[in-house]
C-alpha atoms as a PDB file:
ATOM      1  CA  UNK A   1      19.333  25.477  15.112  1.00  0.00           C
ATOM      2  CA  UNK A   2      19.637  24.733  11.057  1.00  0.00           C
ATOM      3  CA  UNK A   3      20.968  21.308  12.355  1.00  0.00           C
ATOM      4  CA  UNK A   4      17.669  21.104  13.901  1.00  0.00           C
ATOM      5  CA  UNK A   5      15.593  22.123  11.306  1.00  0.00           C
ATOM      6  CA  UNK A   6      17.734  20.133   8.703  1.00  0.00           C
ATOM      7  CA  UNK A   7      17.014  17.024  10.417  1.00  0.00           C
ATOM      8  CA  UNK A   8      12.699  17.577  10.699  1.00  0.00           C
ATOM      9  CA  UNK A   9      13.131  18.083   6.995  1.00  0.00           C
ATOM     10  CA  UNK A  10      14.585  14.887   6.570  1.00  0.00           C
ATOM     11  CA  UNK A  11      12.484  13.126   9.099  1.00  0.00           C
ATOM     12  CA  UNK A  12       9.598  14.813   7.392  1.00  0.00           C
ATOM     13  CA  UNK A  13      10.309  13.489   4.131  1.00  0.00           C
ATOM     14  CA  UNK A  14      11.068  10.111   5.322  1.00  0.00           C
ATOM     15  CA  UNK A  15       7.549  10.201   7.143  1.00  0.00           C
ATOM     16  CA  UNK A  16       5.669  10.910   3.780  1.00  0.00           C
ATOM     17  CA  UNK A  17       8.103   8.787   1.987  1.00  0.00           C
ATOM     18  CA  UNK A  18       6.910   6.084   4.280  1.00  0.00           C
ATOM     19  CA  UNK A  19       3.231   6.228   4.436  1.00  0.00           C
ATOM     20  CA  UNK A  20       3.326   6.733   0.432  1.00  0.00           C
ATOM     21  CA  UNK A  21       4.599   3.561  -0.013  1.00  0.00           C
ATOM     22  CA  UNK A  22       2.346   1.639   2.398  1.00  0.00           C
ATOM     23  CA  UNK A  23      -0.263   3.375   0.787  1.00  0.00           C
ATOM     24  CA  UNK A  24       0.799   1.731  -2.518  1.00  0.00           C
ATOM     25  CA  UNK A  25       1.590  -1.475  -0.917  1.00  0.00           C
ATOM     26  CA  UNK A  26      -2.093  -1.639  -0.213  1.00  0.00           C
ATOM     27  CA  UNK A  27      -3.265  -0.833  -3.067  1.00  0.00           C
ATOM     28  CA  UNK A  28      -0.923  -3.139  -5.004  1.00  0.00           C
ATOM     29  CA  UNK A  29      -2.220  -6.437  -2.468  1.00  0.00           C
ATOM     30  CA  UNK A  30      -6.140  -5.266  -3.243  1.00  0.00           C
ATOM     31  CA  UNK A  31      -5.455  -5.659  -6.420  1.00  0.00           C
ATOM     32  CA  UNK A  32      -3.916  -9.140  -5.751  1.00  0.00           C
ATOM     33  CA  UNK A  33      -6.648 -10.176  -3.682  1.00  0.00           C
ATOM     34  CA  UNK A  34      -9.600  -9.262  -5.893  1.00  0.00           C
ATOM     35  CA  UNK A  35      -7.699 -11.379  -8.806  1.00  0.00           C
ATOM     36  CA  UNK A  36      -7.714 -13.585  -6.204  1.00  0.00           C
ATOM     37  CA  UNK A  37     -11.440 -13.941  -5.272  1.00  0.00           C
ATOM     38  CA  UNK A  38     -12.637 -13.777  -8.559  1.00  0.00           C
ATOM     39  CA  UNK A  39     -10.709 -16.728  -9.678  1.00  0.00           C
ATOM     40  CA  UNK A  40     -12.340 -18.342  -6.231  1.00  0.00           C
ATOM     41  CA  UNK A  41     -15.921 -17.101  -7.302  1.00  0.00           C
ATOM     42  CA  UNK A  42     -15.906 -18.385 -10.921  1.00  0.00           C
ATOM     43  CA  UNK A  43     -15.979 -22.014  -9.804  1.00  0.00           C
ATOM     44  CA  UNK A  44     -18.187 -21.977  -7.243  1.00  0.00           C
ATOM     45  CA  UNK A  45     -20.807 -20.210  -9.117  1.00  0.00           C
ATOM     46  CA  UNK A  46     -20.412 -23.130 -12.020  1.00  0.00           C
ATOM     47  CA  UNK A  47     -21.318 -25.719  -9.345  1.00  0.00           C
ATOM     48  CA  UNK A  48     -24.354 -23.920  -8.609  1.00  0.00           C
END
């Protein structure tokens, strides 16, 4: 039984371990990407 419970604990933390870091994986490649198109937009709008 406390081996049980010991082991949702874990898998628990591991869980919100997990999707925190996705989270901030996301949030780190938007950030990448909107350097990204503004570099793109700056150009194009000079050829206009």
């Amino acid at each position: 039984m406390i081996k049980t419970l010991i082991k949702l604990k874990i898998l628990k933390f591991v869980l919100i371990g997990g999707v925190s870091v996705a989270y901030a994986f996301k949030r780190y490649c938007d950030q990448k990407n909107e350097v990204k198109s503004k570099k793109i937009k700056k150009p194009s709008l000079l050829t206009r």
